[in-house]
Protein backbone atom coordinates (compact mmCIF):
# COMPACT_ATOMS: atom_id res chain seq x y z
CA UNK A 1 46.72 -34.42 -35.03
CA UNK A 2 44.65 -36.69 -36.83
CA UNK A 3 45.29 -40.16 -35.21
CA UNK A 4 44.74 -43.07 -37.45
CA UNK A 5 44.89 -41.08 -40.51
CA UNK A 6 47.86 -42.70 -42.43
CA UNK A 7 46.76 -42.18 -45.97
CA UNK A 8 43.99 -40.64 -47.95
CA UNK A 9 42.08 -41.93 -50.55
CA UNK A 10 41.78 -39.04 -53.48
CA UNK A 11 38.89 -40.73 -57.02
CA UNK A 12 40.34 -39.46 -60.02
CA UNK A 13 38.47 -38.73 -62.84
CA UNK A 14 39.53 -40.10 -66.53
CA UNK A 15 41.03 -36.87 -67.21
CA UNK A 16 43.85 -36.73 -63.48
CA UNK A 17 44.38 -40.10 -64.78
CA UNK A 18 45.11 -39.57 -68.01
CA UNK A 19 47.55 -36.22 -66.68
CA UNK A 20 49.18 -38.32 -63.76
CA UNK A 21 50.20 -40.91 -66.45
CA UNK A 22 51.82 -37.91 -68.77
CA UNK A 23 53.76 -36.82 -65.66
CA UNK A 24 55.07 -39.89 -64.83
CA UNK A 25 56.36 -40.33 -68.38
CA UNK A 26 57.99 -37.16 -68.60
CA UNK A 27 58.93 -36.27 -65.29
CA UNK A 28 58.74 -39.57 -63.08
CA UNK A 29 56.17 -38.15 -60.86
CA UNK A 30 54.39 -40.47 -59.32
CA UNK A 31 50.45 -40.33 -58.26
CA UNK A 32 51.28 -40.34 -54.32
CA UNK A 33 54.39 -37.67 -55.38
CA UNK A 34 52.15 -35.42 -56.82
CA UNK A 35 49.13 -35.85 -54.15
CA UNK A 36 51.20 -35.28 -51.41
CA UNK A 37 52.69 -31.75 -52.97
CA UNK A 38 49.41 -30.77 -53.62
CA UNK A 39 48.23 -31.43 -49.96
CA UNK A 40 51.64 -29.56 -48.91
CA UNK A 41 50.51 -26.62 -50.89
CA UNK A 42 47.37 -26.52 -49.75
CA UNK A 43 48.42 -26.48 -46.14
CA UNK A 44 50.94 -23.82 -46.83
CA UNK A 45 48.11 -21.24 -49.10
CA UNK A 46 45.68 -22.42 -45.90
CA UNK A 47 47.86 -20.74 -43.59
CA UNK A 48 48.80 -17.64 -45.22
CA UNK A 49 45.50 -16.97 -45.65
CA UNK A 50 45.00 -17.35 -41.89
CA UNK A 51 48.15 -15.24 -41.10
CA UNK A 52 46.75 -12.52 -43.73
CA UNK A 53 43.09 -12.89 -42.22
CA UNK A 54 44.65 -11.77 -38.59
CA UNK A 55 46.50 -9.41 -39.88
CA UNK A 56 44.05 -7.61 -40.92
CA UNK A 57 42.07 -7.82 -38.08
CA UNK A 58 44.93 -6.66 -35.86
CA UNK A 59 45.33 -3.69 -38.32
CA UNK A 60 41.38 -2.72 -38.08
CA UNK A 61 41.69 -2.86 -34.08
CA UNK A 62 44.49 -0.36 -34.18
CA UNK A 63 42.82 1.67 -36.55
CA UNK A 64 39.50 1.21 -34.73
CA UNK A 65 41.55 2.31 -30.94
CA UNK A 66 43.63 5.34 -32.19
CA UNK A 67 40.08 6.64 -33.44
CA UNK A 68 38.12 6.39 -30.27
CA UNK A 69 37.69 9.14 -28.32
CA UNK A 70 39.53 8.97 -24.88
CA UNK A 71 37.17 10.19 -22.19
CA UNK A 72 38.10 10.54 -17.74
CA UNK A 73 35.49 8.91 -16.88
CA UNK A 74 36.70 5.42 -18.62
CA UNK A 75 40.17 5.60 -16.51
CA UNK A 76 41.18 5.16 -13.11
């Protein structure tokens, strides 16, 4: 957890600007609305990416053990 962190300061170029006024005149989406969706989605893409990353990795190991060659010698 990040302690102290209670808000995050995001520049915007002319052109967010320009969009985050459209959207608040169409839809009522405010700047902080739309930031903090953004920051959910990126959490939630961040860790489906980790979850497919292991998964993969879990998949090579099994793939990587049912192709070695058992040999005596290795077990009691």
């Amino acid at each position: 957890m990040l302690t102290g962190m209670d808000s995050v300061r995001i520049p915007l170029g002319h052109g967010d600007k320009m969009l985050l006024g459209q959207l608040y005149e169409l839809q009522g989406t405010t700047p902080e609305t739309a930031a903090q969706e953004g920051l959910s989605l990126y959490i939630e893409q961040a860790i489906k990416s980790r979850s497919e990353l292991t998964q993969q990795l879990d998949d090579l190991l099994v793939q990587a053990k049912s192709s070695t060659i058992r040999r005596e010698e290795y077990h009691e």
